[in-house]
N, C-alpha and C. Protein backbone atom coordinates (compact mmCIF):
# COMPACT_ATOMS: atom_id res chain seq x y z
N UNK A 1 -30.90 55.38 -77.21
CA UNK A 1 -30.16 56.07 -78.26
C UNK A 1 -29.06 55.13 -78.75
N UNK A 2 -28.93 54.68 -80.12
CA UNK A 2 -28.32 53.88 -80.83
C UNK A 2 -27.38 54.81 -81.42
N UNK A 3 -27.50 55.42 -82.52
CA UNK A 3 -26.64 56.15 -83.16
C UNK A 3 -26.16 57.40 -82.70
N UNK A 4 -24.38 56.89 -82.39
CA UNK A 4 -23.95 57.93 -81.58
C UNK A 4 -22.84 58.64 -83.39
N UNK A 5 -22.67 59.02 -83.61
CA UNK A 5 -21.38 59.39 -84.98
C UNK A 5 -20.58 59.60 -83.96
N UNK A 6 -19.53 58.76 -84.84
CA UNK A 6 -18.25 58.47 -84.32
C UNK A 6 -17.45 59.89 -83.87
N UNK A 7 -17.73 61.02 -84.55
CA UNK A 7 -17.00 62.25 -84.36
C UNK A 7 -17.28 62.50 -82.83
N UNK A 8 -17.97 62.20 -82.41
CA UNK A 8 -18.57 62.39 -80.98
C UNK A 8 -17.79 61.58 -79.90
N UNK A 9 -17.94 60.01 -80.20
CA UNK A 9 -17.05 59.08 -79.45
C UNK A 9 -15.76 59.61 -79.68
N UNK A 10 -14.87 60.21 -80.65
CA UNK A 10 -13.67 60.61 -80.51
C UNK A 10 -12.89 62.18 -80.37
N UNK A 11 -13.94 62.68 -80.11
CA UNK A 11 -14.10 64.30 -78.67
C UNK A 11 -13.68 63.92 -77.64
N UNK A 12 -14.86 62.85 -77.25
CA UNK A 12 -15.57 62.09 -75.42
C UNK A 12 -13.75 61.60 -75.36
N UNK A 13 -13.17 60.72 -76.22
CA UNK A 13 -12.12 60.08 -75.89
C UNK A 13 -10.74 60.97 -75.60
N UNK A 14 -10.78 62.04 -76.87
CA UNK A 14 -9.94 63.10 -76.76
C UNK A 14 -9.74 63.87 -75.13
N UNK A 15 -10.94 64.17 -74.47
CA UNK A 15 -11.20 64.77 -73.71
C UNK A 15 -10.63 63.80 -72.47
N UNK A 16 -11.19 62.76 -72.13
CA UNK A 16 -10.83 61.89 -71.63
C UNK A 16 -9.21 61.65 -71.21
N UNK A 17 -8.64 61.45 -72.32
CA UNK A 17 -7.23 61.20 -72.90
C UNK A 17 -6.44 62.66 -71.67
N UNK A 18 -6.97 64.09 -72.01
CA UNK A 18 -6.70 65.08 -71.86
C UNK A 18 -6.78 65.51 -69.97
N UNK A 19 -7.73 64.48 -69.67
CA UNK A 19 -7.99 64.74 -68.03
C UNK A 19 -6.94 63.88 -67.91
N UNK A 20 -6.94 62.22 -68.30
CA UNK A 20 -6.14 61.77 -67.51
C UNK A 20 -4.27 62.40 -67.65
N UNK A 21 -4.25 63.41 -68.37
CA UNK A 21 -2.87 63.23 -68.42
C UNK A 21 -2.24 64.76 -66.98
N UNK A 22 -3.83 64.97 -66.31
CA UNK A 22 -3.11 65.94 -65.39
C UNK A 22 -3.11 64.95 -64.32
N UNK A 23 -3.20 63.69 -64.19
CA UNK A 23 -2.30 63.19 -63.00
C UNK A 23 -0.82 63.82 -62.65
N UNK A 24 -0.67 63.81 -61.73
CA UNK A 24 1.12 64.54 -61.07
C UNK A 24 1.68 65.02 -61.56
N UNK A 25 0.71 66.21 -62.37
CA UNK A 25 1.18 67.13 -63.00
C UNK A 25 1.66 68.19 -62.04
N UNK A 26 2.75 69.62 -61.79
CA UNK A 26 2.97 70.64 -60.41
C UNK A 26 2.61 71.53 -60.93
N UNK A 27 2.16 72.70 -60.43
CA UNK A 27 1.82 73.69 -61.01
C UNK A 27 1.87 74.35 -62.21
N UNK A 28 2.52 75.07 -62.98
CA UNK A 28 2.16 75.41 -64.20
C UNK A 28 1.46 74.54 -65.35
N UNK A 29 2.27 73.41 -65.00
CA UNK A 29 2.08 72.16 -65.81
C UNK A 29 0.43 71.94 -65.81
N UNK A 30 0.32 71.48 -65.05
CA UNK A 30 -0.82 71.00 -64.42
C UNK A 30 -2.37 72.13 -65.00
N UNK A 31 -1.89 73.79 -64.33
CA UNK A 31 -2.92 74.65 -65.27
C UNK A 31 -2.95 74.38 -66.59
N UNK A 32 -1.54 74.15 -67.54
CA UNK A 32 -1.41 74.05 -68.72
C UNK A 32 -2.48 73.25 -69.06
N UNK A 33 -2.22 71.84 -68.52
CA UNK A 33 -2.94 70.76 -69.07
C UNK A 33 -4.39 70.68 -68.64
N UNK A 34 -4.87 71.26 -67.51
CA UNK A 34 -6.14 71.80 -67.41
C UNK A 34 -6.67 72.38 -68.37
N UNK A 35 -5.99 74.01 -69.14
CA UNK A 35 -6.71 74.32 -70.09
C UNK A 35 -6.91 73.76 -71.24
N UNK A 36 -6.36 72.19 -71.58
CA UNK A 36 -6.31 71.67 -72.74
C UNK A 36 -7.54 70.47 -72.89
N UNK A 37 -8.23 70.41 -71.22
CA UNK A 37 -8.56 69.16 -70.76
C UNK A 37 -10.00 70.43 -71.04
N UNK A 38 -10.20 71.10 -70.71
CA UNK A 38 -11.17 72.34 -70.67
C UNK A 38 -11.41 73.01 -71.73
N UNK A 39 -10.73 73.36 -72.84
CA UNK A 39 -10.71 73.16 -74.52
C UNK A 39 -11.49 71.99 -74.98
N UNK A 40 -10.84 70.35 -74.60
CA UNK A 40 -11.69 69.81 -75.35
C UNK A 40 -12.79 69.07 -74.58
N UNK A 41 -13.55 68.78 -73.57
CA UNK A 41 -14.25 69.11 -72.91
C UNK A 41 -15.48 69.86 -73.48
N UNK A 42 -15.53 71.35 -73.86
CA UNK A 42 -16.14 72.28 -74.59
C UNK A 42 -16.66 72.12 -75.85
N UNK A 43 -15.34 71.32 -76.30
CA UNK A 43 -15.53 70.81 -77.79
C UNK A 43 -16.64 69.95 -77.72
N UNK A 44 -16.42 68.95 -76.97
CA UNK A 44 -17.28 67.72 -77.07
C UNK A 44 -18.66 68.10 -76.35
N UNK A 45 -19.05 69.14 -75.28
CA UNK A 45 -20.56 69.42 -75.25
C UNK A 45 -21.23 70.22 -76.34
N UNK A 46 -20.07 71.30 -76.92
CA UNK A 46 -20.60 72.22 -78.02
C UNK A 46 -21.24 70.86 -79.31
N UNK A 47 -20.53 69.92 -79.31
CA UNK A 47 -20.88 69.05 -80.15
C UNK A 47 -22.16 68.25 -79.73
N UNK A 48 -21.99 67.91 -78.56
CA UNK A 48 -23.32 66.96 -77.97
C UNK A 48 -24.51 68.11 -78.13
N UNK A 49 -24.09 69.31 -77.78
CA UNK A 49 -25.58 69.81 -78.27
C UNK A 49 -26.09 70.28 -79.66
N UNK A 50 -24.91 70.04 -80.17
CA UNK A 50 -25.45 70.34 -81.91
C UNK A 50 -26.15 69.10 -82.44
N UNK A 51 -25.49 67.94 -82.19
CA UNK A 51 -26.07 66.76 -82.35
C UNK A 51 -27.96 66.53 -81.51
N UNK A 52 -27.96 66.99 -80.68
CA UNK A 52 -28.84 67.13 -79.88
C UNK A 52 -30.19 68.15 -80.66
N UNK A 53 -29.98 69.24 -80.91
CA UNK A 53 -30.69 70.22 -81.35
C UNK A 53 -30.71 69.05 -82.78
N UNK A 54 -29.63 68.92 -83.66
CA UNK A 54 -29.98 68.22 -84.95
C UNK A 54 -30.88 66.90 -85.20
N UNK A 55 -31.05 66.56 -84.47
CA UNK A 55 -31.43 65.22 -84.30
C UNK A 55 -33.10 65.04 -83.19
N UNK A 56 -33.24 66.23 -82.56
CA UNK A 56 -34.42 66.84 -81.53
C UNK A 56 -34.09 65.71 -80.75
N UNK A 57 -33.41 65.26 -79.88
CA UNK A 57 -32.75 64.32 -79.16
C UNK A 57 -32.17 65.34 -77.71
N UNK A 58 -32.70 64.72 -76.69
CA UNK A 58 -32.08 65.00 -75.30
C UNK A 58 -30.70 65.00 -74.91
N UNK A 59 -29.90 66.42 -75.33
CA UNK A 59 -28.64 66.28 -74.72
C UNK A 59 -28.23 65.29 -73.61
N UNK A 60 -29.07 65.28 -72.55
CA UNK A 60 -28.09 64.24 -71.77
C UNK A 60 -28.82 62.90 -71.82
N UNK A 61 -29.27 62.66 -72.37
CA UNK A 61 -29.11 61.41 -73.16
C UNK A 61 -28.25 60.66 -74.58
N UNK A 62 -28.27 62.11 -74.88
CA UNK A 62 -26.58 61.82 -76.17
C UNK A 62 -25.23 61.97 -75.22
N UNK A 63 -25.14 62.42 -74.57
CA UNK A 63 -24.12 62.86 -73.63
C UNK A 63 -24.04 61.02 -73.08
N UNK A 64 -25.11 60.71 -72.01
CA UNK A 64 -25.29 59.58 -71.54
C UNK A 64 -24.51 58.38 -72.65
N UNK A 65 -24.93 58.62 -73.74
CA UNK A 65 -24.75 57.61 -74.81
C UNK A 65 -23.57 57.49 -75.34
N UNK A 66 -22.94 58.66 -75.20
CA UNK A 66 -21.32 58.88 -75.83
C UNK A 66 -20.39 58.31 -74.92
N UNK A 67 -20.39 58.32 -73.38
CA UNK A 67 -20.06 58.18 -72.47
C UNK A 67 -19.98 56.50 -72.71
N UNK A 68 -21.14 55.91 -72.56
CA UNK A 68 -21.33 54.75 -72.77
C UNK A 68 -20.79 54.01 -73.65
N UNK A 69 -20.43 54.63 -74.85
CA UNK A 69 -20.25 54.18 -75.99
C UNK A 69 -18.15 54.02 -75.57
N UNK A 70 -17.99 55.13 -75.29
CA UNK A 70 -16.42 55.54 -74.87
C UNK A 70 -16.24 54.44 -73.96
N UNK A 71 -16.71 54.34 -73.06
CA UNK A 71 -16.53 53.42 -71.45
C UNK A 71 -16.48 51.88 -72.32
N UNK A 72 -17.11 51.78 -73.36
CA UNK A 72 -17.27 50.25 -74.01
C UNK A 72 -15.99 49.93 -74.56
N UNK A 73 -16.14 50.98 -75.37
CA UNK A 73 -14.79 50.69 -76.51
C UNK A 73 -13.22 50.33 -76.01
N UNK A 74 -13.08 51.39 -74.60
CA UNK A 74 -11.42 51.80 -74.45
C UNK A 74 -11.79 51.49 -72.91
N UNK A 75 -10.20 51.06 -72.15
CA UNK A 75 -10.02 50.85 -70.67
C UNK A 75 -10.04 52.48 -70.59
N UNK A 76 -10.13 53.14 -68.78
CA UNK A 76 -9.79 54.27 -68.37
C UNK A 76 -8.04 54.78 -68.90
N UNK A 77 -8.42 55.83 -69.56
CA UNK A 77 -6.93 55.92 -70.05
C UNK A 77 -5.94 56.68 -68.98
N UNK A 78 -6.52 57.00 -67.89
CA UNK A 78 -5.74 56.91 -66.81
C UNK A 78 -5.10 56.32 -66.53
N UNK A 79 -5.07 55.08 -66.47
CA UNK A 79 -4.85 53.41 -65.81
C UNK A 79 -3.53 53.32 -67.12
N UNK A 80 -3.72 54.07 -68.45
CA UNK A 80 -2.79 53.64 -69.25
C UNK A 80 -1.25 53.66 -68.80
């Protein structure tokens, strides 16, 4: 799978962005930023499978591919 649309790589990254920021986060905080990490998360499979169904393409192989595509582009934004 070659063609990933970019709207996809920048969900995967959003989402990404959104986990790493519950490092040492304490409680409330931490649920807070869970449900934000879990919001977009949602976003980005509700998307991988629209793309998926649109395209008659194997969700987790677009999934696989977005991932891939994310992991290329940007360091772990954890590490940021």
């Amino acid at each position: 799978m070659t063609d990933i649309p970019d709207e996809l790589i920048r969900l995967e990254r959003t989402a990404e962005e959104e986990r790493a920021r519950l490092a040492g986060l304490p409680g409330d905080a931490y649920e807070e930023q869970r449900r934000r990490f879990c919001t977009a998360s949602d976003a980005v499979r509700a998307a991988i499978t629209a793309h998926a169904e649109a395209t008659g393409a194997d969700p987790r192989e677009v999934e696989r591919a977005v991932r891939q595509a994310v992991r290329q582009t940007q360091e772990d934004p954890a590490v940021e």
